[in-house]
N, C-alpha and C. Protein backbone atom coordinates (compact mmCIF):
# COMPACT_ATOMS: atom_id res chain seq x y z
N UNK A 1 118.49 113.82 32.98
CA UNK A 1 118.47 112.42 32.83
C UNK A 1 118.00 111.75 34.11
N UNK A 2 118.17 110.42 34.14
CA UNK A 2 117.97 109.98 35.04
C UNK A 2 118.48 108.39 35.50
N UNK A 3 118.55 107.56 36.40
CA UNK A 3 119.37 106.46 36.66
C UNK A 3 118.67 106.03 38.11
N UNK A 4 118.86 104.18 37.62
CA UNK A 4 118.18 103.99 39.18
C UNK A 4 119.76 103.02 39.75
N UNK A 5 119.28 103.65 41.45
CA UNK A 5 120.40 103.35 42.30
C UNK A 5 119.75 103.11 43.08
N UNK A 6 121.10 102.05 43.91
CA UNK A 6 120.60 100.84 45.32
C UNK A 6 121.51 101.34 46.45
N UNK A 7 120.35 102.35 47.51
CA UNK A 7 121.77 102.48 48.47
C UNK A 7 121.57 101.71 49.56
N UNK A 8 122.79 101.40 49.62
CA UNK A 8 123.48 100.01 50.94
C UNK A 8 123.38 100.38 52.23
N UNK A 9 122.84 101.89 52.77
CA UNK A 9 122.43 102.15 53.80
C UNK A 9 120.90 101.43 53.91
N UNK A 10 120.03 102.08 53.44
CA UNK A 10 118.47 101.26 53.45
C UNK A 10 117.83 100.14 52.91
N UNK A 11 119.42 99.96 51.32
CA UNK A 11 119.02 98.64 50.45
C UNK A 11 117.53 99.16 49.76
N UNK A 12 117.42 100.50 49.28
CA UNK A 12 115.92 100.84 48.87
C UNK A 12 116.57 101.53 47.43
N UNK A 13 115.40 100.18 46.50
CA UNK A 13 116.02 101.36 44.94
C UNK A 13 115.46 102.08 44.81
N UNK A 14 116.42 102.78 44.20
CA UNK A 14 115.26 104.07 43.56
C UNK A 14 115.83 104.59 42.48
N UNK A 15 114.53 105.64 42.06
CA UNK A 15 114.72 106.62 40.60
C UNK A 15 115.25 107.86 40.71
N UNK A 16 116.42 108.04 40.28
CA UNK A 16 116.92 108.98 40.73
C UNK A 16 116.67 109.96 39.35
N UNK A 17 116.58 111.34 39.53
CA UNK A 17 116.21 112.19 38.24
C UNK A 17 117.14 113.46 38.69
N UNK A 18 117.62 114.12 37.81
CA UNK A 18 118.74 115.15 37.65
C UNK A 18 118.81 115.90 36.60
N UNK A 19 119.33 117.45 36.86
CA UNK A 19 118.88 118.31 35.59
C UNK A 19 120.08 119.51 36.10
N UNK A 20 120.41 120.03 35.19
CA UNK A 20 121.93 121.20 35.66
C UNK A 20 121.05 122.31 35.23
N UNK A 21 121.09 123.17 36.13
CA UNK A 21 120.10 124.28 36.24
C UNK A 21 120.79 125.42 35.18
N UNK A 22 120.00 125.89 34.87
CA UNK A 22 120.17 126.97 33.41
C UNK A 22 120.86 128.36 34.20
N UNK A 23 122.37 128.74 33.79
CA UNK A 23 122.52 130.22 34.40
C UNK A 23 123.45 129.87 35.38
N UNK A 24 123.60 128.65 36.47
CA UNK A 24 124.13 128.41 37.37
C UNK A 24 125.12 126.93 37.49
N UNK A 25 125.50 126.78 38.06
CA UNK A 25 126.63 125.95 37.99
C UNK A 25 126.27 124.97 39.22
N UNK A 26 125.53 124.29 38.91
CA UNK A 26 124.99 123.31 40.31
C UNK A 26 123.82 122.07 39.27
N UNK A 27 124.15 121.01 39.94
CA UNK A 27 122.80 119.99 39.15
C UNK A 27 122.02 119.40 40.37
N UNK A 28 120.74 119.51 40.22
CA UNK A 28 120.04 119.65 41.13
C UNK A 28 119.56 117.95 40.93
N UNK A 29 119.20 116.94 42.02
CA UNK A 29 118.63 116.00 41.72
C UNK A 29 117.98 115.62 42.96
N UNK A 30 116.56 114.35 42.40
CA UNK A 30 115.66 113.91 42.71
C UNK A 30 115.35 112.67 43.21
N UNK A 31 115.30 112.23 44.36
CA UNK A 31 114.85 110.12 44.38
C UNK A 31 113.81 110.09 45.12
N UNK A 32 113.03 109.29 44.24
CA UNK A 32 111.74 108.76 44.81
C UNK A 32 112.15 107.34 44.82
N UNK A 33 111.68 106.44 45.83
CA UNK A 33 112.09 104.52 45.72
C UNK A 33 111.15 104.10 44.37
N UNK A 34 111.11 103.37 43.68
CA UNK A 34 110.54 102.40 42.96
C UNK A 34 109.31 101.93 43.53
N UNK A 35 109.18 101.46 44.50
CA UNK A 35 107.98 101.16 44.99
C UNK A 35 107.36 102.18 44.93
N UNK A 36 107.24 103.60 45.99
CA UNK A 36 106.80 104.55 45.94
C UNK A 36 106.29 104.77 44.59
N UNK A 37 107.26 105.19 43.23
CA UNK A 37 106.61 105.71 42.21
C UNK A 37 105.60 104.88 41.86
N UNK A 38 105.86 103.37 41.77
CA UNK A 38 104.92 102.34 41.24
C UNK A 38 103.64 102.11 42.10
N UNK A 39 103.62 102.75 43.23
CA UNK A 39 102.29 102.24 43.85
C UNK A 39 100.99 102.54 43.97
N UNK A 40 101.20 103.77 42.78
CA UNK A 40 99.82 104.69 42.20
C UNK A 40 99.22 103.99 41.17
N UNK A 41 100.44 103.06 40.31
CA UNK A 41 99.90 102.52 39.13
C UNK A 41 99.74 101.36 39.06
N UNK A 42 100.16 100.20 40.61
CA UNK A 42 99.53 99.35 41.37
C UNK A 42 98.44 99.08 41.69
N UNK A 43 98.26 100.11 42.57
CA UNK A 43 96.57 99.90 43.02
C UNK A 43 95.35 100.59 41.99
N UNK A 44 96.01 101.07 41.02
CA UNK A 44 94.79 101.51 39.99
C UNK A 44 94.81 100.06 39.23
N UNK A 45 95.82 99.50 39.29
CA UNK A 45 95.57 97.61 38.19
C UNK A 45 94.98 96.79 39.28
N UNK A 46 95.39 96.98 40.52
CA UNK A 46 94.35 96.18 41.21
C UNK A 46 92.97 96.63 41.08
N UNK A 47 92.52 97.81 41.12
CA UNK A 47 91.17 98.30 41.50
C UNK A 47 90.58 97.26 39.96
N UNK A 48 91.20 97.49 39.19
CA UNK A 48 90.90 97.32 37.50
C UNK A 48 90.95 95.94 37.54
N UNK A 49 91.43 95.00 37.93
CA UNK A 49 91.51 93.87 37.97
C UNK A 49 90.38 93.32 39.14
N UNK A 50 90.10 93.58 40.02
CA UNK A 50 89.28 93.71 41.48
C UNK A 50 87.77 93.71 40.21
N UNK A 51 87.92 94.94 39.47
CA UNK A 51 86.26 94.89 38.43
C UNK A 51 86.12 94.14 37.65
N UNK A 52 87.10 93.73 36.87
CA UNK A 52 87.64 92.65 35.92
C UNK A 52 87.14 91.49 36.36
N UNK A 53 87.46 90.61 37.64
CA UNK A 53 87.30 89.66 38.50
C UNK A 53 85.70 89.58 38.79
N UNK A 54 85.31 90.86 38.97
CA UNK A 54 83.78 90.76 39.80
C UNK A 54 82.52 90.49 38.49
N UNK A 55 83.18 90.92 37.49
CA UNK A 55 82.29 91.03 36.09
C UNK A 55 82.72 89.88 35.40
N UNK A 56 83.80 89.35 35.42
CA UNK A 56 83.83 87.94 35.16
C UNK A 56 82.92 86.92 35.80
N UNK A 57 83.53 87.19 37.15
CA UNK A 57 81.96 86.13 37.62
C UNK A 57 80.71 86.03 37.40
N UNK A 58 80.21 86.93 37.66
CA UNK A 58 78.90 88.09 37.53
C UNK A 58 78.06 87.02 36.08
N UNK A 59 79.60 87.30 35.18
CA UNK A 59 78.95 86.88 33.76
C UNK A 59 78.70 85.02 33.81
N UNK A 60 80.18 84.54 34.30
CA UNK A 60 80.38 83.18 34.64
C UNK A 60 78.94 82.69 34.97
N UNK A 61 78.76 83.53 36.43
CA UNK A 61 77.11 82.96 37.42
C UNK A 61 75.87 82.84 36.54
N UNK A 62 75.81 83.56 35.38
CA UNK A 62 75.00 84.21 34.66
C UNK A 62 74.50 82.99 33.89
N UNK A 63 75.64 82.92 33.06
CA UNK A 63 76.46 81.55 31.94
C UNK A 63 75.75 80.06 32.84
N UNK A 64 75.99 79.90 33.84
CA UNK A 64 75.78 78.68 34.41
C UNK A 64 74.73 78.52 35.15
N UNK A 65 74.22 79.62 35.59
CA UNK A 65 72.24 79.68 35.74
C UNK A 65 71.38 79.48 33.86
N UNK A 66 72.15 80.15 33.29
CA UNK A 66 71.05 79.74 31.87
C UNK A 66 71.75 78.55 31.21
N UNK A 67 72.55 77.88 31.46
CA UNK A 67 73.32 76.74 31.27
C UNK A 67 71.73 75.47 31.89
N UNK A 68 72.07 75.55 33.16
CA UNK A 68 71.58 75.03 34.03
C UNK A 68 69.80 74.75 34.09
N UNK A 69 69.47 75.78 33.73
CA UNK A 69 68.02 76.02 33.21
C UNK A 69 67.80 75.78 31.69
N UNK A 70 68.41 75.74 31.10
CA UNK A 70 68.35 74.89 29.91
C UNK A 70 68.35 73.45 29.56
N UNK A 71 68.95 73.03 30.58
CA UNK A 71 69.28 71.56 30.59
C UNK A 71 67.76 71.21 31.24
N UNK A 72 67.55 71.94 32.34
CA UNK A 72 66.66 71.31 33.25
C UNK A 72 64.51 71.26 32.26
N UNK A 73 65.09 72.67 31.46
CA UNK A 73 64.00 72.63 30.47
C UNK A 73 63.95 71.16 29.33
N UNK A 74 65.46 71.13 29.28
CA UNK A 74 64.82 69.96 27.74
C UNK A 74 64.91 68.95 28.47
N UNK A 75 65.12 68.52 29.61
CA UNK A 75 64.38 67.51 30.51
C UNK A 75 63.05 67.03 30.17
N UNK A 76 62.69 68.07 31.06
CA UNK A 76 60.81 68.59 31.49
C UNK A 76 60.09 68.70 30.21
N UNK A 77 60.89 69.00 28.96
CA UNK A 77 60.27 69.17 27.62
C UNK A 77 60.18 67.62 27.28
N UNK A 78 61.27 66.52 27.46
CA UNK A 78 61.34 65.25 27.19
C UNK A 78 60.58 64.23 28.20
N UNK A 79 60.31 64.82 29.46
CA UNK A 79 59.51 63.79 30.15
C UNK A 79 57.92 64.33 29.74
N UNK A 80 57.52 65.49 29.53
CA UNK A 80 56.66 65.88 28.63
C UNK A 80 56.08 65.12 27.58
N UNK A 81 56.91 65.19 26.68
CA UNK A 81 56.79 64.63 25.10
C UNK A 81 56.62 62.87 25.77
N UNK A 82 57.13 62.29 26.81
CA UNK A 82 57.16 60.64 27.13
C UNK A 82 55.95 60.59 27.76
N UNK A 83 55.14 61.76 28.60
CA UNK A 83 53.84 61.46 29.11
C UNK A 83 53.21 61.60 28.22
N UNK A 84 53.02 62.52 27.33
CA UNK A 84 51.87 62.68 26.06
C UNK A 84 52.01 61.60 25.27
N UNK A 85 53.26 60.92 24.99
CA UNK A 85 52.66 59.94 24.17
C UNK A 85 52.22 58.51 24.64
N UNK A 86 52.13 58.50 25.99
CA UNK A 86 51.55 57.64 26.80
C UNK A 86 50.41 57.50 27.15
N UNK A 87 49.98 58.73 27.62
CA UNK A 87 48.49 59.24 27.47
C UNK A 87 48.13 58.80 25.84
N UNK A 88 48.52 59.21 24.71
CA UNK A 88 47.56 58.87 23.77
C UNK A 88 47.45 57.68 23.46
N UNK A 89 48.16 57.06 23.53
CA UNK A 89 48.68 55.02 23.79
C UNK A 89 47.74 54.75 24.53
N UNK A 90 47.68 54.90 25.57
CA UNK A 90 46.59 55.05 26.51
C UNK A 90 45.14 55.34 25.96
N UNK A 91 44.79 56.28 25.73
CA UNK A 91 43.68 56.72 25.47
C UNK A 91 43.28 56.03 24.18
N UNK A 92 43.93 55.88 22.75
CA UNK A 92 43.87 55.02 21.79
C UNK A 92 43.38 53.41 21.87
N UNK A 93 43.75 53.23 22.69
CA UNK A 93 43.95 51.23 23.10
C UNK A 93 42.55 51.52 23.80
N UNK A 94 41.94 52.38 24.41
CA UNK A 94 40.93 51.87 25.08
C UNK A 94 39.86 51.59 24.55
N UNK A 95 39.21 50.47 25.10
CA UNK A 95 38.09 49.84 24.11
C UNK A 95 36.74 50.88 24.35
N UNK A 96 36.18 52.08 24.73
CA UNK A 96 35.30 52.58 24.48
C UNK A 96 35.92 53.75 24.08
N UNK A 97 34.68 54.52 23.52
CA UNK A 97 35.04 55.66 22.71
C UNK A 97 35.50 56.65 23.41
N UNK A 98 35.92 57.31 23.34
CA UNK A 98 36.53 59.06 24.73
C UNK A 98 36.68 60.17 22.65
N UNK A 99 36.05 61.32 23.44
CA UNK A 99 36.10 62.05 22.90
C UNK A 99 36.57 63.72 24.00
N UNK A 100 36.89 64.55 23.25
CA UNK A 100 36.83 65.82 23.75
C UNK A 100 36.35 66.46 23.08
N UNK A 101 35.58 67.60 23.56
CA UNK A 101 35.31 68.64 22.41
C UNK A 101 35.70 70.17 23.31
N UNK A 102 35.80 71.14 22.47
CA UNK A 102 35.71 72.56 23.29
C UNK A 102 34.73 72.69 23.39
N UNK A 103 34.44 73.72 24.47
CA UNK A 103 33.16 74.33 24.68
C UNK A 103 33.46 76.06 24.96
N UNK A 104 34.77 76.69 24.29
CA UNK A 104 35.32 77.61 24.62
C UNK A 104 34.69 78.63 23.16
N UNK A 105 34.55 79.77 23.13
CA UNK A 105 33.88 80.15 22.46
C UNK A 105 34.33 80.52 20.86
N UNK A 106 35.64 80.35 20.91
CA UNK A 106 35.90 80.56 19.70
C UNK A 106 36.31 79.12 18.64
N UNK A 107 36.11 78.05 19.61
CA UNK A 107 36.27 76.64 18.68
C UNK A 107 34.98 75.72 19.63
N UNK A 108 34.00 76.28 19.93
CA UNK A 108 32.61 75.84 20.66
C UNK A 108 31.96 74.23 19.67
N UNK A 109 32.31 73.13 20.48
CA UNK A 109 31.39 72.39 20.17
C UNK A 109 32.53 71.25 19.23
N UNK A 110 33.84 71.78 18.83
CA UNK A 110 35.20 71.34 18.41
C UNK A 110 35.22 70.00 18.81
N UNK A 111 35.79 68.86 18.06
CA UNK A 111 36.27 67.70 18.59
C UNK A 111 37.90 68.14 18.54
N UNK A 112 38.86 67.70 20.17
CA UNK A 112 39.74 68.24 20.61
C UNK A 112 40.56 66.72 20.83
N UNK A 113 40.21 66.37 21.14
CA UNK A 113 40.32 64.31 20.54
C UNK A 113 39.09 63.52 20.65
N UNK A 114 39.67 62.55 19.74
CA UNK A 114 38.82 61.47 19.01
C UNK A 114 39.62 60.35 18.88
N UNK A 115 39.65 59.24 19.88
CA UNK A 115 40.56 58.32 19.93
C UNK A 115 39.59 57.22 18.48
N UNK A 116 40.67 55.94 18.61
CA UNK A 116 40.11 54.99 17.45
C UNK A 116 39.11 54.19 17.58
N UNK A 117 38.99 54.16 19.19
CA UNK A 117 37.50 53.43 19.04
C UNK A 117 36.05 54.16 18.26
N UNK A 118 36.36 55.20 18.83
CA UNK A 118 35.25 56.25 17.87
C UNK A 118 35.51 56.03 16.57
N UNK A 119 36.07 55.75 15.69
CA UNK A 119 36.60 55.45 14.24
C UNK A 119 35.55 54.11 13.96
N UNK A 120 35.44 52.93 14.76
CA UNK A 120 34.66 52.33 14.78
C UNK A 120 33.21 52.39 15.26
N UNK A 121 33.46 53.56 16.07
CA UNK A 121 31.75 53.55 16.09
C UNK A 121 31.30 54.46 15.18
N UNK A 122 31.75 55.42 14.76
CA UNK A 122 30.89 56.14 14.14
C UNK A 122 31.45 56.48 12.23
N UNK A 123 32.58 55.23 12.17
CA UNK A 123 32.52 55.39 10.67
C UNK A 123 33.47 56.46 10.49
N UNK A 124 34.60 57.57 11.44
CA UNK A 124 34.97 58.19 10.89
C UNK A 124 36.35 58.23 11.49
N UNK A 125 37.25 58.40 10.59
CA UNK A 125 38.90 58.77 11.19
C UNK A 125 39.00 59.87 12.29
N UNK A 126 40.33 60.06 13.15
CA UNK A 126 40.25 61.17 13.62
C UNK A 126 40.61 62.26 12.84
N UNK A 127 41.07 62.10 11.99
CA UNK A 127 41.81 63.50 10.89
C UNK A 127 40.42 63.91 10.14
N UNK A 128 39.22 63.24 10.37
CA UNK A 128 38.37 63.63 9.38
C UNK A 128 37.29 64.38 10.76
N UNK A 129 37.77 63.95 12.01
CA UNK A 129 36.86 64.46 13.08
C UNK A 129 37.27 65.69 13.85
N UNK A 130 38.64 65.84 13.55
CA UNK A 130 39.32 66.40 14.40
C UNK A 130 38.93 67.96 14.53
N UNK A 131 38.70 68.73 14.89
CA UNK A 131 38.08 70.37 14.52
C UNK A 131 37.08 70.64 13.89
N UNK A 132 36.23 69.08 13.84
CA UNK A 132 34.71 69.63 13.47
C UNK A 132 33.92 69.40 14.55
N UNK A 133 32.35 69.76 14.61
CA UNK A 133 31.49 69.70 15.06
C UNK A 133 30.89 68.23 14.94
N UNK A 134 30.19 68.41 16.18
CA UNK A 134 28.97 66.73 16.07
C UNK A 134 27.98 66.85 14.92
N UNK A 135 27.55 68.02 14.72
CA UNK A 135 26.80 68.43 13.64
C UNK A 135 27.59 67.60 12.22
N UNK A 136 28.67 68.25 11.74
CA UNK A 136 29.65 67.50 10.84
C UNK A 136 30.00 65.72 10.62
N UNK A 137 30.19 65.18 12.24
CA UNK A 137 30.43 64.05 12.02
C UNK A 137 29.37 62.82 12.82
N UNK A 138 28.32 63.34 13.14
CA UNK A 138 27.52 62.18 13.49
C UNK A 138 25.95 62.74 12.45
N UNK A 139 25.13 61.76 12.28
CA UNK A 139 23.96 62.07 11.66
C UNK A 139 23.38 63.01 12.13
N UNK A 140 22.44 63.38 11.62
CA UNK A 140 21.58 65.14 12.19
C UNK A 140 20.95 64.73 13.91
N UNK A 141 20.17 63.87 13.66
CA UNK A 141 19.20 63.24 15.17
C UNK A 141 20.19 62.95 16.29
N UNK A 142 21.59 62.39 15.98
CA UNK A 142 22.44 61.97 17.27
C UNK A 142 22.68 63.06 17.39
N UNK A 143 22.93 64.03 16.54
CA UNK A 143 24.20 65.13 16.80
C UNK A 143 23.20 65.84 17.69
N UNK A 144 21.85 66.42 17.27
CA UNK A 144 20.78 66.96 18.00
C UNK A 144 20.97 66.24 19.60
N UNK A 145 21.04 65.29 19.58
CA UNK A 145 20.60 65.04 21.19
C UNK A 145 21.66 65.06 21.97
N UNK A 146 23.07 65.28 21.17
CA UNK A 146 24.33 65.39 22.23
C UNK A 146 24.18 66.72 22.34
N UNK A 147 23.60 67.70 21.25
CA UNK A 147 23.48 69.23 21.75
C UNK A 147 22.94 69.51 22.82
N UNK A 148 21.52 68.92 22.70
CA UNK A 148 20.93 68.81 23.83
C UNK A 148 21.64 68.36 25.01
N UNK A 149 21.79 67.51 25.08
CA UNK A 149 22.99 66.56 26.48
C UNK A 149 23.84 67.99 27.07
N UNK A 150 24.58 68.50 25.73
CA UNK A 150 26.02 69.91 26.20
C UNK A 150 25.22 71.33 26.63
N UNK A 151 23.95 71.20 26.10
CA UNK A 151 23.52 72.93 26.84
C UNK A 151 23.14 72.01 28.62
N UNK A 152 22.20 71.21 28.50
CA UNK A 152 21.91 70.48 30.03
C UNK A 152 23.45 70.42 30.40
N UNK A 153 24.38 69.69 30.45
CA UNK A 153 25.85 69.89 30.86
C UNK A 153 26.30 71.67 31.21
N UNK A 154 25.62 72.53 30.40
CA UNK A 154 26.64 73.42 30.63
C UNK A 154 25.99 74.32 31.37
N UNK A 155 24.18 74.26 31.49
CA UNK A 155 23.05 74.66 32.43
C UNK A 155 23.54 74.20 34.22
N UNK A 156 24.14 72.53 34.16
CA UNK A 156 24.27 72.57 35.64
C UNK A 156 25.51 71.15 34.84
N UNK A 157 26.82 72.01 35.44
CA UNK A 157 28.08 71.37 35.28
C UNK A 157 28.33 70.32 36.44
N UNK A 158 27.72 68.76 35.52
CA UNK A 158 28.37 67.92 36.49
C UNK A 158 28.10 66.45 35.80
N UNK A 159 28.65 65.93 36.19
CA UNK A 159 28.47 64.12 35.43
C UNK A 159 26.95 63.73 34.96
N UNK A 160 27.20 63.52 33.65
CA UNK A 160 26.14 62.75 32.80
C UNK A 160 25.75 61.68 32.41
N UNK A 161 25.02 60.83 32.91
CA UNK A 161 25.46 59.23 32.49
C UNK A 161 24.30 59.19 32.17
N UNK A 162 24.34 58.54 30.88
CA UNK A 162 22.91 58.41 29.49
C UNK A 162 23.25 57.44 28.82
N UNK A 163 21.61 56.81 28.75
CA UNK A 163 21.85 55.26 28.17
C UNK A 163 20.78 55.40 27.56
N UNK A 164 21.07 54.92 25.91
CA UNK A 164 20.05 55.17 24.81
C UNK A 164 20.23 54.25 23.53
N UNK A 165 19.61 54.00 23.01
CA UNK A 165 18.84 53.01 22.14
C UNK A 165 19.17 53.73 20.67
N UNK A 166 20.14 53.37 19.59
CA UNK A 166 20.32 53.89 18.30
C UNK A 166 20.22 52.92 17.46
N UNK A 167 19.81 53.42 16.33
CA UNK A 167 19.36 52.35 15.26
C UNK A 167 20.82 52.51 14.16
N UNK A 168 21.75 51.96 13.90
CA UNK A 168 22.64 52.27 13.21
C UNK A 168 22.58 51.70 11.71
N UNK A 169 22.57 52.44 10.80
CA UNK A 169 22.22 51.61 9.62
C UNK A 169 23.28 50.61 9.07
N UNK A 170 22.73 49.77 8.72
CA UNK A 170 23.69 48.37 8.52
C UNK A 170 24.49 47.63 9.87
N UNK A 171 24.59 48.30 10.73
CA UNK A 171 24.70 47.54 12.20
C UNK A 171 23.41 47.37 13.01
N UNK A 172 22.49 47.53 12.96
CA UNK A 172 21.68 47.16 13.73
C UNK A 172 20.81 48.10 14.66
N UNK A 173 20.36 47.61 16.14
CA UNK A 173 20.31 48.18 17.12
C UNK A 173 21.49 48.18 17.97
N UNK A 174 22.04 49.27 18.46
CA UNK A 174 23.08 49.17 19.67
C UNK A 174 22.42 50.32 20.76
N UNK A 175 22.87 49.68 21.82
CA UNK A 175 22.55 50.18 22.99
C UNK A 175 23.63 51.04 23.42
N UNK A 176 23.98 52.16 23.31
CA UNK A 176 24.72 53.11 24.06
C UNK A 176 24.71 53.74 25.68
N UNK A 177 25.90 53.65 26.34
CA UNK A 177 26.28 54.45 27.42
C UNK A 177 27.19 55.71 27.25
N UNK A 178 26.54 56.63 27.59
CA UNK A 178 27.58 58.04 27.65
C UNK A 178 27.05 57.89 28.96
N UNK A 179 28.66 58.30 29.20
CA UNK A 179 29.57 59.08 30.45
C UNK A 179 30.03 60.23 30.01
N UNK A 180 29.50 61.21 30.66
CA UNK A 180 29.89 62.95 29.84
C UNK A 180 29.85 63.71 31.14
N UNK A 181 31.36 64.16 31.13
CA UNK A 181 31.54 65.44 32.34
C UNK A 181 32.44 66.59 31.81
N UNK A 182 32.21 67.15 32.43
CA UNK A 182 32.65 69.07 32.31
C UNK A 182 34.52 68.64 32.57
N UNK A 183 35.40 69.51 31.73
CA UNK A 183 36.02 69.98 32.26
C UNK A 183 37.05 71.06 32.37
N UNK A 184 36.98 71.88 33.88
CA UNK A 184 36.62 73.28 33.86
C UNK A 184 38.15 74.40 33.77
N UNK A 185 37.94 75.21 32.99
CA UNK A 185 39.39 76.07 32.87
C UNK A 185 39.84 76.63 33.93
N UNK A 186 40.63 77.41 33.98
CA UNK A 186 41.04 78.54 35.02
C UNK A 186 40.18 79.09 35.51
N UNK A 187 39.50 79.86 35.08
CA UNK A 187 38.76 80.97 35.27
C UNK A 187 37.12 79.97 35.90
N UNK A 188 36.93 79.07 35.85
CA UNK A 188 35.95 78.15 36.65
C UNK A 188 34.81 78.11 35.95
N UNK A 189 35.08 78.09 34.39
CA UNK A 189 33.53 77.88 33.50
C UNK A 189 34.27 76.46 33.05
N UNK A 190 33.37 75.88 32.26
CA UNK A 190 33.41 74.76 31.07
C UNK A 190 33.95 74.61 30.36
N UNK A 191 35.45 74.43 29.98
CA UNK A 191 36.40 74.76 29.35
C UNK A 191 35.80 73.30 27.95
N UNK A 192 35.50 72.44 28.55
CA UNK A 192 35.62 71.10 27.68
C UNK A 192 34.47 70.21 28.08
N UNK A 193 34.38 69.17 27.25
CA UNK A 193 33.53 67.91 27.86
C UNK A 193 33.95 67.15 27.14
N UNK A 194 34.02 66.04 28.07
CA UNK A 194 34.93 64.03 27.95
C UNK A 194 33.52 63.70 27.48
């Protein structure tokens, strides 16, 4: 069996363990203090708690860096979304035409915007301009001479300013100004033209 006792010499408890030996007439016994026995299975809950603690944080730091970067994204996503639609406010309201087109090879020659003044000059919505060609939305002869204009543009990339004389049917004569410049991707070719 066994029994814990407090002796008043050291004031140290302990576990005392005892057993009456087989054959002989004597009981043999054992004390280890309490502390002692417990301090193997102490510092293994600290060590365990010590990892516990470090992997909590670890995860915590983790939690509050993608916390943190999330917030800071739907920011940057919302001052985003407030410049683009400023820019097109912008670009819409202005009283001459602005167009984009690609000049990238797999949507080559693309209208990429088409604000509303163009709606008035040339008779057509942007939903009806939007991803076609000049070929598609201006007559055969204009569309020809802006081709012309985009290979010269893309022969020597740099500002175009052209002033020309169109006969528009049922409006008249109008005198046109294009302003037409390159503009260039990453990689330093012709990504577009204004």
């Amino acid at each position: 069996g066994h029994y814990v006792s407090n002796t008043e010499s050291d004031n140290v408890v302990r576990i005392v363990a005892y057993r009456k030996l087989a054959d002989y007439p004597f009981i043999v016994s054992a004390g280890r203090s309490v502390d002692e026995v417990e301090a193997n299975f102490y510092r293994e809950r600290n060590f365990y708690l010590a990892i516990r603690l470090i992997a909590t944080l670890a995860i915590l730091a983790f939690f509050v860096t993608l916390t943190v970067l999330a917030v800071r994204l739907q920011r940057h996503r919302a001052e985003l979304k407030t410049q683009r639609r400023f820019l097109e406010t912008l670009v819409d309201n202005i009283p001459s035409g602005i167009t984009v087109r690609s000049m990238r090879a797999a949507t080559f020659g693309q209208y990429m915007l088409y604000n509303e003044s163009n709606e008035l000059i040339f008779g057509k919505s942007a939903k009806e301009a939007l991803g076609k060609t000049v070929v598609d939305v201006m007559p055969a002869r204009y569309a020809a001479e802006i081709i012309e204009l985009d290979t010269q543009l893309l022969a020597s990339p740099m500002v175009q300013d052209v002033v020309r004389v169109r006969d528009l049917p049922g409006r008249g004569i109008r005198i046109d100004r294009l302003i037409r410049m390159p503009i260039f991707g990453a990689d330093g070719e012709v990504d577009s033209i204004v």
